[in-house]
N, C-alpha and C. Protein backbone atom coordinates (compact mmCIF):
# COMPACT_ATOMS: atom_id res chain seq x y z
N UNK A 1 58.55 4.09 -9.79
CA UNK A 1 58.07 3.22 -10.84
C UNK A 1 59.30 2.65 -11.55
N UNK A 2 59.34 1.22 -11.89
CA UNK A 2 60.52 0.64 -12.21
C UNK A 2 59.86 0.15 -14.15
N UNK A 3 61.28 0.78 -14.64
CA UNK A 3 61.01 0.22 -16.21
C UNK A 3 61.37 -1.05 -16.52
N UNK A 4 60.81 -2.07 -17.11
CA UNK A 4 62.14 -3.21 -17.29
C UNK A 4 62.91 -2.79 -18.64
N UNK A 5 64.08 -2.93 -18.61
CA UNK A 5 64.89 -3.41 -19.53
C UNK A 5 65.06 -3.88 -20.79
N UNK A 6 64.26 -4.85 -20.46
CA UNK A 6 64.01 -5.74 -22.10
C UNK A 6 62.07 -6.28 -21.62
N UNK A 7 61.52 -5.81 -22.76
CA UNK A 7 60.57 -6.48 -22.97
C UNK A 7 60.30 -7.55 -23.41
N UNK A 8 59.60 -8.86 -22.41
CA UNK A 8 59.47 -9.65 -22.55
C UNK A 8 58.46 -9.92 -23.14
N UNK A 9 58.55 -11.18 -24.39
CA UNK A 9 57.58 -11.29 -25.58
C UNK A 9 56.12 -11.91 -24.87
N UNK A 10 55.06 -11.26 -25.36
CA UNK A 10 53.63 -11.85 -24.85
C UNK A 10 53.60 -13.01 -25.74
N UNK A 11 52.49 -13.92 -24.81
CA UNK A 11 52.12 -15.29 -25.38
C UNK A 11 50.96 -15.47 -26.17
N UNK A 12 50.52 -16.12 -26.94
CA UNK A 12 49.12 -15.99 -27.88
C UNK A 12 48.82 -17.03 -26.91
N UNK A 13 47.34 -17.22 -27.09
CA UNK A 13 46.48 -18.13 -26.32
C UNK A 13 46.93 -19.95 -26.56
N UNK A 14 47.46 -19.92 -28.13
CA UNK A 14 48.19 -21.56 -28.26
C UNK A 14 49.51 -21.38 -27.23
N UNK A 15 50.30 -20.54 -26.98
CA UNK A 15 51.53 -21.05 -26.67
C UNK A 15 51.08 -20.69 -25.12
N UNK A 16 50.44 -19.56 -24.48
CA UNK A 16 50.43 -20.01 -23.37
C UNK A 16 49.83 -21.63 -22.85
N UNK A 17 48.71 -21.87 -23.30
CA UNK A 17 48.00 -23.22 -23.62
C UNK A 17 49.38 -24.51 -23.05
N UNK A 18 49.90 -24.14 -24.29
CA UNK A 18 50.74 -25.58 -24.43
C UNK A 18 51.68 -24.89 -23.31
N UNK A 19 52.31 -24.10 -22.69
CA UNK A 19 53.32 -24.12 -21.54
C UNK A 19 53.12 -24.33 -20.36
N UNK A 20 51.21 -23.95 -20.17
CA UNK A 20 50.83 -24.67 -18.73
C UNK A 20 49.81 -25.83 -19.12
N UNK A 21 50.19 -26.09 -19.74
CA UNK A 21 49.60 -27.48 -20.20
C UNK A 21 47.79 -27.58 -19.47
N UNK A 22 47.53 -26.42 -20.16
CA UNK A 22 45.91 -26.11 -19.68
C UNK A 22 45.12 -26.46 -20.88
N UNK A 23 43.76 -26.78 -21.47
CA UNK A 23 43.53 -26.65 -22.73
C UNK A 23 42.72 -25.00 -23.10
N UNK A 24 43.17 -24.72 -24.06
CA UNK A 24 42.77 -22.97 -24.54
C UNK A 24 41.54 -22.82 -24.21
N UNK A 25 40.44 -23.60 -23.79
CA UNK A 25 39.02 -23.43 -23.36
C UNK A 25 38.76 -23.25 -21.70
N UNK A 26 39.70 -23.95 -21.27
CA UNK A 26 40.11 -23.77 -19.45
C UNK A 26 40.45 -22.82 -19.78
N UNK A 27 41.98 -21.93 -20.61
CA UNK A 27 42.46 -20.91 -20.42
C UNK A 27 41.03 -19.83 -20.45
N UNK A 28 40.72 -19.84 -21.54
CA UNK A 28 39.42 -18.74 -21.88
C UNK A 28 38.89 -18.51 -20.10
N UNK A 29 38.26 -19.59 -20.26
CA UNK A 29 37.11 -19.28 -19.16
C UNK A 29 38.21 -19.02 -17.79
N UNK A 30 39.50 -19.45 -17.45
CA UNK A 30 40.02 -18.88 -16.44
C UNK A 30 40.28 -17.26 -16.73
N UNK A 31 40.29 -16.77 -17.57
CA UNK A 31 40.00 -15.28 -18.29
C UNK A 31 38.84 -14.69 -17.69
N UNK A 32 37.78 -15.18 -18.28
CA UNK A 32 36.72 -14.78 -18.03
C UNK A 32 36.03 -14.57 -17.00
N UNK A 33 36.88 -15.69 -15.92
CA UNK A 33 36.54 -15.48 -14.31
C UNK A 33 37.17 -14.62 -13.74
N UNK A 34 38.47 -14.14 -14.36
CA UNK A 34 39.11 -12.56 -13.92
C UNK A 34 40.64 -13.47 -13.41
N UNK A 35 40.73 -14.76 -13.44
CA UNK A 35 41.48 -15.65 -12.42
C UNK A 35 43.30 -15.30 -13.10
N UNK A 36 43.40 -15.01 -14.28
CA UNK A 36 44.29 -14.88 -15.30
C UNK A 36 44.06 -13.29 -16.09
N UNK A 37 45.20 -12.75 -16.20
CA UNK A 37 45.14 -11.58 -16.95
C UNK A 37 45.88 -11.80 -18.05
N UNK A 38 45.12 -10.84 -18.91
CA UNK A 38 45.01 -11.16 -20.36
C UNK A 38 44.63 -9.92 -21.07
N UNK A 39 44.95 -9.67 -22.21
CA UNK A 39 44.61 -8.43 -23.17
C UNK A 39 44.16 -8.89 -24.39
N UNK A 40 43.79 -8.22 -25.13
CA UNK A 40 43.69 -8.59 -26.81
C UNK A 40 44.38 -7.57 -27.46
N UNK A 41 44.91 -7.96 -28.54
CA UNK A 41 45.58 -7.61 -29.41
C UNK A 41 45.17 -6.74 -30.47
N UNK A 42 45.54 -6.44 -31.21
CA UNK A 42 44.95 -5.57 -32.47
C UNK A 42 43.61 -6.38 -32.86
N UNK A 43 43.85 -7.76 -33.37
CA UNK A 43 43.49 -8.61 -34.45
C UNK A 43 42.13 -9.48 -33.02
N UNK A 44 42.38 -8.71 -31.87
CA UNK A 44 41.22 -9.12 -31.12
C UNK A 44 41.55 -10.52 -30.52
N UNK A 45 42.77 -11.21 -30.51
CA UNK A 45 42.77 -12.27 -30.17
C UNK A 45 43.69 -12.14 -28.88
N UNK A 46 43.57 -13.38 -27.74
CA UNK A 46 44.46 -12.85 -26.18
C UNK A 46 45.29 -13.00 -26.30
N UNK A 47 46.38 -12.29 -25.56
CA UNK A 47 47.75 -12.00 -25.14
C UNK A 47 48.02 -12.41 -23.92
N UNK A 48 48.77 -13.01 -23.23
CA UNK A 48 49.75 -13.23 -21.75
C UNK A 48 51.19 -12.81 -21.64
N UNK A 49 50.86 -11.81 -20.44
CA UNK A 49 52.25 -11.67 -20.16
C UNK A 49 52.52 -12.76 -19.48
N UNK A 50 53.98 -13.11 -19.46
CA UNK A 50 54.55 -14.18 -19.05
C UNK A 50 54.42 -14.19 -17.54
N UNK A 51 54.15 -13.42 -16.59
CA UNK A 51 54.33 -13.40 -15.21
C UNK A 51 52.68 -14.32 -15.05
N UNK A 52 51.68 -14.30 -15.69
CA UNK A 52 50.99 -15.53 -15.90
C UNK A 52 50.98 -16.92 -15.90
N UNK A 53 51.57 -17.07 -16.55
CA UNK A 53 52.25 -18.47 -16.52
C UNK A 53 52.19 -19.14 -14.33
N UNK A 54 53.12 -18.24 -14.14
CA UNK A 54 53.39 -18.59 -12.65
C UNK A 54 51.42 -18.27 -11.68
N UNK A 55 50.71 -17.42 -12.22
CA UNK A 55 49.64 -17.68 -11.81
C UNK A 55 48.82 -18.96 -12.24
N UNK A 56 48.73 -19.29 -13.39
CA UNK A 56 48.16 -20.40 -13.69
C UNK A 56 48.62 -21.39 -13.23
N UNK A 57 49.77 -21.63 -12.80
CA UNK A 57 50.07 -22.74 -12.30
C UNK A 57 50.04 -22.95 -10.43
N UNK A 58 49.53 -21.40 -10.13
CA UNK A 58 49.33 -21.59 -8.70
C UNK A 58 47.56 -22.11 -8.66
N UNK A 59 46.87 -21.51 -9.91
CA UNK A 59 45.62 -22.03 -9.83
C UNK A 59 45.26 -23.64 -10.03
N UNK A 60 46.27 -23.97 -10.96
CA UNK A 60 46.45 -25.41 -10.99
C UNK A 60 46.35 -26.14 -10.00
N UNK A 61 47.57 -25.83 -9.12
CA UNK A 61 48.03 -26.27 -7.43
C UNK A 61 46.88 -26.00 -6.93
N UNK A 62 46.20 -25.27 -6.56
CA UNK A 62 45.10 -25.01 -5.54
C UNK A 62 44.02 -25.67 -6.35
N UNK A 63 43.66 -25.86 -7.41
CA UNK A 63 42.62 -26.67 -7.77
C UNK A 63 42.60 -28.50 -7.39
N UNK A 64 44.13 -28.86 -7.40
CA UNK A 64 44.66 -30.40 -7.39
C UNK A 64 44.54 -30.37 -6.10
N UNK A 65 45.05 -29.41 -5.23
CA UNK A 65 45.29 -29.54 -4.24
C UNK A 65 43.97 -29.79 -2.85
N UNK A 66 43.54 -28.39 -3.16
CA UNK A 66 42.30 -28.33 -2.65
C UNK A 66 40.80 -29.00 -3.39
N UNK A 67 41.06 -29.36 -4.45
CA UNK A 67 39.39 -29.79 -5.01
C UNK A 67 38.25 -29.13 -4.90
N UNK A 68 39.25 -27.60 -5.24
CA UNK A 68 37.93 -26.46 -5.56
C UNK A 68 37.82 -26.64 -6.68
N UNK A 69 36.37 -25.96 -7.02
CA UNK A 69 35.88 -25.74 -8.58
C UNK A 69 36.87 -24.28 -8.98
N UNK A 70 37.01 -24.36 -9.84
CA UNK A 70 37.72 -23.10 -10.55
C UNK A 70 37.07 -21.75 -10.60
N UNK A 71 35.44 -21.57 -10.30
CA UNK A 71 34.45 -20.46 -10.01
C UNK A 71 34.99 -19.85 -8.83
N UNK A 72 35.89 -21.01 -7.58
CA UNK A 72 35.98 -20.87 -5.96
C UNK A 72 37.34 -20.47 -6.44
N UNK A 73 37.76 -20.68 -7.02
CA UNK A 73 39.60 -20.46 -6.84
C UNK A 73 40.19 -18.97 -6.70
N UNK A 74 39.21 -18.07 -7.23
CA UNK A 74 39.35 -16.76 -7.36
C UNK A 74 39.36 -16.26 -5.35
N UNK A 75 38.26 -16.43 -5.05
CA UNK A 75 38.27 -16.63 -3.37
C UNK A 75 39.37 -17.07 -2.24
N UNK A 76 39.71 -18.44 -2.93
CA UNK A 76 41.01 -18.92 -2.50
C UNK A 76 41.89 -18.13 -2.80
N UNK A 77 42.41 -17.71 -3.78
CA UNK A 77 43.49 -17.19 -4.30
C UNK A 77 43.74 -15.95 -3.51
N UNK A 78 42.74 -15.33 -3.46
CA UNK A 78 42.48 -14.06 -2.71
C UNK A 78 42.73 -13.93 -1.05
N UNK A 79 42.03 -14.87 -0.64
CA UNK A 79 41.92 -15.15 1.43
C UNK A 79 43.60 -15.49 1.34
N UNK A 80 44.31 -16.64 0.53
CA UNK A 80 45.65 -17.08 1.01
C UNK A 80 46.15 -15.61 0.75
N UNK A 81 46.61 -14.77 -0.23
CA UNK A 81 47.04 -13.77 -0.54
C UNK A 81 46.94 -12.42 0.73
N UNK A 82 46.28 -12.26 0.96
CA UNK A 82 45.69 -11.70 2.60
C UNK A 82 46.18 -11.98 3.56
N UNK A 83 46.15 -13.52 3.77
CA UNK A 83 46.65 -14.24 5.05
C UNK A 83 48.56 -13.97 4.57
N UNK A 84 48.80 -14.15 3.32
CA UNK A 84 50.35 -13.63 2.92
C UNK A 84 50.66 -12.59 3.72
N UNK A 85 50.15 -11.40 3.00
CA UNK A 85 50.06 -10.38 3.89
C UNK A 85 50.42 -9.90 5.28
N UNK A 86 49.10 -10.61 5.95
CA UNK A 86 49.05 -10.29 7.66
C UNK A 86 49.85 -10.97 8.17
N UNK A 87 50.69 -12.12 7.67
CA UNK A 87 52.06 -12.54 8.52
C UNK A 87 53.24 -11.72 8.14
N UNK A 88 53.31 -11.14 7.25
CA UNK A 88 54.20 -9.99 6.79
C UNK A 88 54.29 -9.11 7.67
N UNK A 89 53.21 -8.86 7.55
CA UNK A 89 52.78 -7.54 8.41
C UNK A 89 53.36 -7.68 9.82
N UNK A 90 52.85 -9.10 10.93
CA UNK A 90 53.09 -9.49 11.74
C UNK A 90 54.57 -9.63 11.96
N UNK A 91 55.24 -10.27 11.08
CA UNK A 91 56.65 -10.60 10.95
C UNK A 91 57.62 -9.32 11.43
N UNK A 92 56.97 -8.12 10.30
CA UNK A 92 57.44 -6.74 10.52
C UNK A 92 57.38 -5.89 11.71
N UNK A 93 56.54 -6.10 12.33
CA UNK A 93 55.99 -5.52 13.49
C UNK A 93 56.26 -6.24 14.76
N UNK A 94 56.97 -7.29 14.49
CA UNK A 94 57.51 -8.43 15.73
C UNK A 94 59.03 -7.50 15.75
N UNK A 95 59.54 -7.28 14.15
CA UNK A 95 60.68 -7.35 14.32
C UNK A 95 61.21 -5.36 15.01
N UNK A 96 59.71 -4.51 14.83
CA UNK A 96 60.34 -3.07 15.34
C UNK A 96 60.56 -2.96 16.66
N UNK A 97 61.38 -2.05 17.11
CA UNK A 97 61.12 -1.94 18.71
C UNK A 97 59.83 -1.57 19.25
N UNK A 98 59.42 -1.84 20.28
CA UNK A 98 58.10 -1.69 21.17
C UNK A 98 57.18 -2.48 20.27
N UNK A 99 57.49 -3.32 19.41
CA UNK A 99 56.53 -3.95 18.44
C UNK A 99 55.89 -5.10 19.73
N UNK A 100 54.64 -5.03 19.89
CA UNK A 100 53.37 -6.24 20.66
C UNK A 100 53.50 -7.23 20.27
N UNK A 101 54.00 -8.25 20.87
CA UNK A 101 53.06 -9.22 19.91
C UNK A 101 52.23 -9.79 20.36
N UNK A 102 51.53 -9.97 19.30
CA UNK A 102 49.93 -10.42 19.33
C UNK A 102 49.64 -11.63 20.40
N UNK A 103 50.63 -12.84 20.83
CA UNK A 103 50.33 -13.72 21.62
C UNK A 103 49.82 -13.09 23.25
């Protein structure tokens, strides 16, 4: 288990907002679909860790990109992430000795 160093400051729901240039009501409901992680705070209001940021903006991309609804993106996000994976996997297993390959 790795500690970091310096803790990096969480975002309130305005400043993540304004850095992926989402509006705080997209943010919410990308929350609410599970698509973005998020906490609340004492005072009950959300928090982002910053490694967010770089998800929201892959949901962005795959929404522009593909012209899914944002309900589907969770799916997408998921199958590409998988398919990440099994070429990893593949990559690794090309590269051991007696490793098959699949062709």
């Amino acid at each position: 288990m790795s500690h970091p160093l310096v803790r990096l400051p969480l975002l309130n729901l305005e400043s993540f907002a304004r850095a992926t240039g989402l509006h705080p009501d997209l943010v919410r409901r990308l929350v609410a679909l599970g698509l973005i992680d998020a906490f609340r705070d004492a005072a009950g209001d959300l928090c982002f860790p910053p490694s967010q940021l770089a998800a929201a903006g892959r949901l962005q991309r795959l929404h522009t990109q593909l012209a899914v609804n944002y309900a589907s993106l969770g799916l997408v996000a998921d199958l590409l992430d998988r398919i990440a994976e099994l070429e990893a996997a593949l990559r690794t297993r090309a590269r051991t000795p007696g490793g098959m390959p699949w062709t």
